[in-house]
Protein backbone atom coordinates (compact mmCIF):
# COMPACT_ATOMS: atom_id res chain seq x y z
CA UNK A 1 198.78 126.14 106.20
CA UNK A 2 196.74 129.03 106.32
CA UNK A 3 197.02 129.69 102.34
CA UNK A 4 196.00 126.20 102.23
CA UNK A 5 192.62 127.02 104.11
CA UNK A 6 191.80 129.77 102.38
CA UNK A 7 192.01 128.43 98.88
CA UNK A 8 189.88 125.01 100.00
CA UNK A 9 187.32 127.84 101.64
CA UNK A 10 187.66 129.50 98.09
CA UNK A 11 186.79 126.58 96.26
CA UNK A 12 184.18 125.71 98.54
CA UNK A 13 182.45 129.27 97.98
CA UNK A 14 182.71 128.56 93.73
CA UNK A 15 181.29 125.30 94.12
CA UNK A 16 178.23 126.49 96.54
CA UNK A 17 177.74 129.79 94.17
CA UNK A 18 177.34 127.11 91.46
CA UNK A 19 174.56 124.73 93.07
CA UNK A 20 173.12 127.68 93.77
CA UNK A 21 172.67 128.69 90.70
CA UNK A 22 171.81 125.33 88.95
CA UNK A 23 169.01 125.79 92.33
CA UNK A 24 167.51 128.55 91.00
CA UNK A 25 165.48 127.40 87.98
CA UNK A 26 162.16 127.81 89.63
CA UNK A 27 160.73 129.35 92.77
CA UNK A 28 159.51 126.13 94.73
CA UNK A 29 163.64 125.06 94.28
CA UNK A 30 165.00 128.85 95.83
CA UNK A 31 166.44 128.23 99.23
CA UNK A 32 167.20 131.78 99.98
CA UNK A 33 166.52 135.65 99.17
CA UNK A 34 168.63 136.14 96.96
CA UNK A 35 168.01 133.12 94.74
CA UNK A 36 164.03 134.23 95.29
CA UNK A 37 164.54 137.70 94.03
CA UNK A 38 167.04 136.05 90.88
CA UNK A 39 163.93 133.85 90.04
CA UNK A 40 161.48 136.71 89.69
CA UNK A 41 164.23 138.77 87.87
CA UNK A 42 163.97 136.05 85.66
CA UNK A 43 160.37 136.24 84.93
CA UNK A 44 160.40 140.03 83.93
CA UNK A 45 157.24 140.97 85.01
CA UNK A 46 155.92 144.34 84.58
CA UNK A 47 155.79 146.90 87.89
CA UNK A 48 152.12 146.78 87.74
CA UNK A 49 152.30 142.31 88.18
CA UNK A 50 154.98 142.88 90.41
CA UNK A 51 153.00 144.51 92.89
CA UNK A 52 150.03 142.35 92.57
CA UNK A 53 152.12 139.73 93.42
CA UNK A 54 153.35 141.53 96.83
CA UNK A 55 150.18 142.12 97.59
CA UNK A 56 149.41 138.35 97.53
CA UNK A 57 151.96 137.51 98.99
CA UNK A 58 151.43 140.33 102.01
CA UNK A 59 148.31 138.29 102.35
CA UNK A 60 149.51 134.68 102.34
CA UNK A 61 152.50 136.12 104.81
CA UNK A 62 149.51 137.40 107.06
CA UNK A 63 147.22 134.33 106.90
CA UNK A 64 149.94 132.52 108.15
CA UNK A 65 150.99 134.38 110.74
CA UNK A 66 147.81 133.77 112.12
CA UNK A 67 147.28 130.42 111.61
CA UNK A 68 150.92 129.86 113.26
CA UNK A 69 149.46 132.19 116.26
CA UNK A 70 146.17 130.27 116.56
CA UNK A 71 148.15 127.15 116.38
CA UNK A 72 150.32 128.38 119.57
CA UNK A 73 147.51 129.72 121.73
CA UNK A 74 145.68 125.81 121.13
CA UNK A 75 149.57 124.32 122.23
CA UNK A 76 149.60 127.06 125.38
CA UNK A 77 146.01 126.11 126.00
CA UNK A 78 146.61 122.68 125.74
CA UNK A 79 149.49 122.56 127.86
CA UNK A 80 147.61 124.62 130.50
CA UNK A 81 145.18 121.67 130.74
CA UNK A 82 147.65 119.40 130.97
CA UNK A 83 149.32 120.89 133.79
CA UNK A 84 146.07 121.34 135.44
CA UNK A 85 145.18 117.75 135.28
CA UNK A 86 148.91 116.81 137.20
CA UNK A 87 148.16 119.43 139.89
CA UNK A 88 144.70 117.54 140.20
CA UNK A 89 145.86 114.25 139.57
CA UNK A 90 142.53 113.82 136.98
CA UNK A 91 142.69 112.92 133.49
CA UNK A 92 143.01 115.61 130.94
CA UNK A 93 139.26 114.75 129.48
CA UNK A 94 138.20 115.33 132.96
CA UNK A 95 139.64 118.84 133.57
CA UNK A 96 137.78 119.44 130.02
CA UNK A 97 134.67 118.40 131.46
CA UNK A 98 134.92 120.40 134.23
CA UNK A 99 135.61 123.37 132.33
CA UNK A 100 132.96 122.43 129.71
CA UNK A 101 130.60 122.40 133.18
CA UNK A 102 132.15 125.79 134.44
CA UNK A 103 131.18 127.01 130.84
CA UNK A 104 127.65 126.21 130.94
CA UNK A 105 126.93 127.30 134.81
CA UNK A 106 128.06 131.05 133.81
């Protein structure tokens, strides 16, 4: 039984190297790292393109990152207002408007 297993798990691991590889004609199809870094292999770029292209990618990486933390802080925000308007028992446009008043008195 357990020679069984292991030969279904072997085929399994051929047929899952293979899609991979049919996956990996072009970068928007790579899944993973290593299908990534067999794409750009592919495209033989020079050292001097290669690092142009990690520093644009260094710089899309960090753009997101803070657009993904900006997007957060507006959810925790948002939620904060929320939970404010239960403790008050007001309408979420209200505690806005109250804060928007707050805002303007300082």
């Amino acid at each position: 039984m357990k020679q069984n297993l292991s030969l279904q798990e072997a085929l399994t691991a051929l047929d899952e190297y293979g899609y991979e590889k049919k996956q990996t004609s072009g970068l928007d199809t790579a899944r993973n790292l290593s299908q990534m870094k067999s794409y750009l292999k592919s495209l033989d770029y020079s050292y001097k393109r290669l690092t142009t292209l990690q520093t644009a990618i260094n710089e899309l990486v960090s753009e997101e990152q803070e657009d993904l933390a900006k997007q957060e802080n507006i959810q925790t925000y948002k939620t904060k207002i929320i939970n404010l308007s239960r403790v008050y028992g007001i309408s979420f446009d209200d505690v806005v408007e109250v804060m928007r008043k707050q805002d303007t008195q300082k």
